[in-house]
C-alpha atoms as a PDB file:
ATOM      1  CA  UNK A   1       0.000   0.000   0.000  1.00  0.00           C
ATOM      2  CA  UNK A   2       1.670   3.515  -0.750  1.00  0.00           C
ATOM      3  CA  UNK A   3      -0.064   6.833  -0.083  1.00  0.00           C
ATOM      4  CA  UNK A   4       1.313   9.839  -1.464  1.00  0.00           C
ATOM      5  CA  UNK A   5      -1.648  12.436  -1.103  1.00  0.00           C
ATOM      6  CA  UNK A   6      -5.782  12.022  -1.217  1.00  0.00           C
ATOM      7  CA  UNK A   7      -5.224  13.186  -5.166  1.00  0.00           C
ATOM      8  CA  UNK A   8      -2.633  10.692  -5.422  1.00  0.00           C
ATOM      9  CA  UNK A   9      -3.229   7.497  -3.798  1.00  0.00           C
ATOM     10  CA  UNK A  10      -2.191   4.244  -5.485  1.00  0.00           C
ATOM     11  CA  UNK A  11      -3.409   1.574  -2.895  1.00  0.00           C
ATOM     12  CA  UNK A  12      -3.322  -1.547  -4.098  1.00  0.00           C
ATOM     13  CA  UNK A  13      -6.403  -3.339  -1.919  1.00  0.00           C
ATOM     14  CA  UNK A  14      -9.853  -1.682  -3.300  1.00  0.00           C
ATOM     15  CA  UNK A  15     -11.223  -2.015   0.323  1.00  0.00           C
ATOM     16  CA  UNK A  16      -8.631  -0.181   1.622  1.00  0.00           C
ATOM     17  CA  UNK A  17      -8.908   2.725  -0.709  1.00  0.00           C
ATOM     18  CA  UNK A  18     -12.425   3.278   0.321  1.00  0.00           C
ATOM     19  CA  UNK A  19     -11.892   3.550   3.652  1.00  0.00           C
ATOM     20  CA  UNK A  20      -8.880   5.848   3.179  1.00  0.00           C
ATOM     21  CA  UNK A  21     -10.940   7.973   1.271  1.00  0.00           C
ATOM     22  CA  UNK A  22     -14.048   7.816   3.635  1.00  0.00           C
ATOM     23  CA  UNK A  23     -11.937   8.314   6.568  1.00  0.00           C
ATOM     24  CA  UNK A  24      -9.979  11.467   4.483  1.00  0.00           C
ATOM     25  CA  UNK A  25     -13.096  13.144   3.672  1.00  0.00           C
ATOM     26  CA  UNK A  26     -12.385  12.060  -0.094  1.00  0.00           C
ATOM     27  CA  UNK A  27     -15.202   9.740  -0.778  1.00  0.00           C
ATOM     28  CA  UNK A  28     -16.742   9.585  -4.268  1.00  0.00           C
ATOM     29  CA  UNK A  29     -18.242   6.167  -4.709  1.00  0.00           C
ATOM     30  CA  UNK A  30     -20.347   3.688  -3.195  1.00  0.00           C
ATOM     31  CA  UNK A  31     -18.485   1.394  -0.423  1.00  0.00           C
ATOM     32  CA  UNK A  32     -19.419  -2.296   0.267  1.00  0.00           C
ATOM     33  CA  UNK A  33     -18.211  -2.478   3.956  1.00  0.00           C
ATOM     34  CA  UNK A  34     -17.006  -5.966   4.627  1.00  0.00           C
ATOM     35  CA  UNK A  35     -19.346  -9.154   6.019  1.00  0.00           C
ATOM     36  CA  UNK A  36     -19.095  -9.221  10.211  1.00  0.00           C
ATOM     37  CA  UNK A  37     -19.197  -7.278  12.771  1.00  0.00           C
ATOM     38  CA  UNK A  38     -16.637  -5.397  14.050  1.00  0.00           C
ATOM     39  CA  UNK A  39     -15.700  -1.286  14.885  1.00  0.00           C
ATOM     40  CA  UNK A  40     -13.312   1.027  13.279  1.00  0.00           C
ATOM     41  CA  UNK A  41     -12.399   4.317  15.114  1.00  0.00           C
ATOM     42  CA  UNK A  42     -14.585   7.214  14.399  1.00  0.00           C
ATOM     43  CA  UNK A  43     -13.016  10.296  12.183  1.00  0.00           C
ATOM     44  CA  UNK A  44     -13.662  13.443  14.208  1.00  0.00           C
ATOM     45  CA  UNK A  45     -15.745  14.259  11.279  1.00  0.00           C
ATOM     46  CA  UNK A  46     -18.712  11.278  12.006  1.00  0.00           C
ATOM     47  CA  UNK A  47     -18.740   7.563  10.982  1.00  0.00           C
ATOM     48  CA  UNK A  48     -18.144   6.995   7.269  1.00  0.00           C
ATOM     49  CA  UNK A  49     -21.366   6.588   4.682  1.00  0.00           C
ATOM     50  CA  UNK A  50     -23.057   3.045   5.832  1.00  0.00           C
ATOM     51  CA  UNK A  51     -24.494   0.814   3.239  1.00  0.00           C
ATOM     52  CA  UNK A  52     -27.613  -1.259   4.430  1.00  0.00           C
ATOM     53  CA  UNK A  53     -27.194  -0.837   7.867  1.00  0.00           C
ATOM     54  CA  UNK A  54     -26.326   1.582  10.272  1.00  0.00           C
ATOM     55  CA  UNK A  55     -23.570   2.541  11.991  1.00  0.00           C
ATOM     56  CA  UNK A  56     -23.780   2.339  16.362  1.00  0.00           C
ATOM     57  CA  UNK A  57     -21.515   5.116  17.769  1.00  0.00           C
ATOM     58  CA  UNK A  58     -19.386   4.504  21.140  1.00  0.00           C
ATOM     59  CA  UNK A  59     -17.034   5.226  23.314  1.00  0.00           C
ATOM     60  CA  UNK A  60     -14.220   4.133  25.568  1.00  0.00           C
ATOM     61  CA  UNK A  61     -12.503   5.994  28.302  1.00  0.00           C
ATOM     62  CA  UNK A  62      -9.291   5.204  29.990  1.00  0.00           C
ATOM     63  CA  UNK A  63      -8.807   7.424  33.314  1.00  0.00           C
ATOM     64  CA  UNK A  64      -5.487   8.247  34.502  1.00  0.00           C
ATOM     65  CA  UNK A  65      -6.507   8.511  38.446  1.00  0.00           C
ATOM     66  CA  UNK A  66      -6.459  11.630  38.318  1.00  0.00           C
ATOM     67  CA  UNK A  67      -2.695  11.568  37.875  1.00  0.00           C
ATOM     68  CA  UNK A  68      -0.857  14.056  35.414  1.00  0.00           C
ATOM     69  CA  UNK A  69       0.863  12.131  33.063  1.00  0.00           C
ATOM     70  CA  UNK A  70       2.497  12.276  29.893  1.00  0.00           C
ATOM     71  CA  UNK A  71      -0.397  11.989  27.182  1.00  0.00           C
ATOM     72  CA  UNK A  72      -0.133  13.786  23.789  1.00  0.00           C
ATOM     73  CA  UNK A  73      -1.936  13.674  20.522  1.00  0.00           C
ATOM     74  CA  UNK A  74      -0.488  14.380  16.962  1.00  0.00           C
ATOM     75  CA  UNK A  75      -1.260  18.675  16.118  1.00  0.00           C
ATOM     76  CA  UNK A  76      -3.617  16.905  13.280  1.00  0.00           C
ATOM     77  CA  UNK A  77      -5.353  14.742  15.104  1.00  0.00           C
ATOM     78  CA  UNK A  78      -8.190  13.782  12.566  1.00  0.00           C
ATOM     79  CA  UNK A  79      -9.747  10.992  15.209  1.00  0.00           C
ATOM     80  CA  UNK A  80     -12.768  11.809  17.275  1.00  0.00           C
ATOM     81  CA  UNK A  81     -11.559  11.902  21.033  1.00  0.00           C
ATOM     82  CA  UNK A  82      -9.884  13.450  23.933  1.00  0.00           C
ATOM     83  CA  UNK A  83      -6.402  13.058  24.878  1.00  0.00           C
ATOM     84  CA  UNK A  84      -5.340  15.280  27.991  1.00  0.00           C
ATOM     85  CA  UNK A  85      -3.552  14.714  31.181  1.00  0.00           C
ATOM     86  CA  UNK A  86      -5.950  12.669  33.054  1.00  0.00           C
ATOM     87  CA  UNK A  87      -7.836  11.047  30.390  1.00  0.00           C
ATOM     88  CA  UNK A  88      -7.744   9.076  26.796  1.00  0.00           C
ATOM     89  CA  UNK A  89     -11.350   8.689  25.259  1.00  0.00           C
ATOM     90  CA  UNK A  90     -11.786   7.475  22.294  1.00  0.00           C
ATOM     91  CA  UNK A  91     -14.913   6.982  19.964  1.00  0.00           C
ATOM     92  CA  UNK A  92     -15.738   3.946  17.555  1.00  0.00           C
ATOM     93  CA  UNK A  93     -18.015   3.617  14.789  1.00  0.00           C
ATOM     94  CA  UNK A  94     -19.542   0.014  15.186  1.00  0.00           C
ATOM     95  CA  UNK A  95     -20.856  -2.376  12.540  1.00  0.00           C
ATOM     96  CA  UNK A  96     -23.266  -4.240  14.597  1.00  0.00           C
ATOM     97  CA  UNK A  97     -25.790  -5.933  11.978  1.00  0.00           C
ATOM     98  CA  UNK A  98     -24.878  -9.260  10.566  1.00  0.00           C
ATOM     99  CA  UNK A  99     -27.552  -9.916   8.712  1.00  0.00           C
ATOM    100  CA  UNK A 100     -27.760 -10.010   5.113  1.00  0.00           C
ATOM    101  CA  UNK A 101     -24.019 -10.801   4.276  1.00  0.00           C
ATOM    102  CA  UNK A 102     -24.243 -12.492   1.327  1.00  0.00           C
ATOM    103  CA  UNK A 103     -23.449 -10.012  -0.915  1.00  0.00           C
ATOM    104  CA  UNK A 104     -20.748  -8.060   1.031  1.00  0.00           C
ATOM    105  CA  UNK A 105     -16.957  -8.622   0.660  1.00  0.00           C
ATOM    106  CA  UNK A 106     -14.657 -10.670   2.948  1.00  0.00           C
ATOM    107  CA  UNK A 107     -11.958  -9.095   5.036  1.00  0.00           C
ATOM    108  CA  UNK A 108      -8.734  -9.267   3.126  1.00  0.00           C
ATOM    109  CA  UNK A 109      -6.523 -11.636   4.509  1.00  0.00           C
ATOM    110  CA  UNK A 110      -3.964 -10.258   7.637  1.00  0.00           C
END
């Protein structure tokens, strides 16, 4: 997989590409999110386009104890969550339906 810039990007895995792009803020075309259930972590701009289902939206928080401690986030930090001194939470966008998986794609392998 190489990624040079959104304009750019030769990725070699189809699947891939469309969540790149969905996750960028560069989507153009239809995805076909992959059989299963399973969570991804949510782009502070909300949980990528969902096709035939719906996407459930959570959370987890890790507390320091009230202790200050060394946490720090990239200065683009494109994730939706909160990284400070006493706390890491972070946000997921879950795929929770398994019904109807006939027709989607299979996780590639790895």
């Amino acid at each position: 997989m190489y990624l040079m810039s959104h304009q750019t990007a030769k990725i070699a895995d189809p699947f891939l590409c469309c969540v790149y792009r969905s996750l960028c803020g560069y989507f153009t075309e239809s995805i076909r999110w992959p059989a299963g259930t399973y969570g991804i972590p949510k782009p502070a701009s909300g949980c990528p386009y969902a096709d035939g289902f719906q996407w459930q939206e959570g959370w987890r928080s890790q507390d320091m104890n009230n202790e200050y401690s060394n946490n720090a986030k990239s200065t683009e930090f494109h994730l939706d969550g909160v990284v400070d001194e006493k706390k890491i939470n972070r946000s997921f966008c879950m795929k929770t339906d398994g019904t109807s998986q006939q027709s989607r794609p299979a996780w590639p392998p790895g």
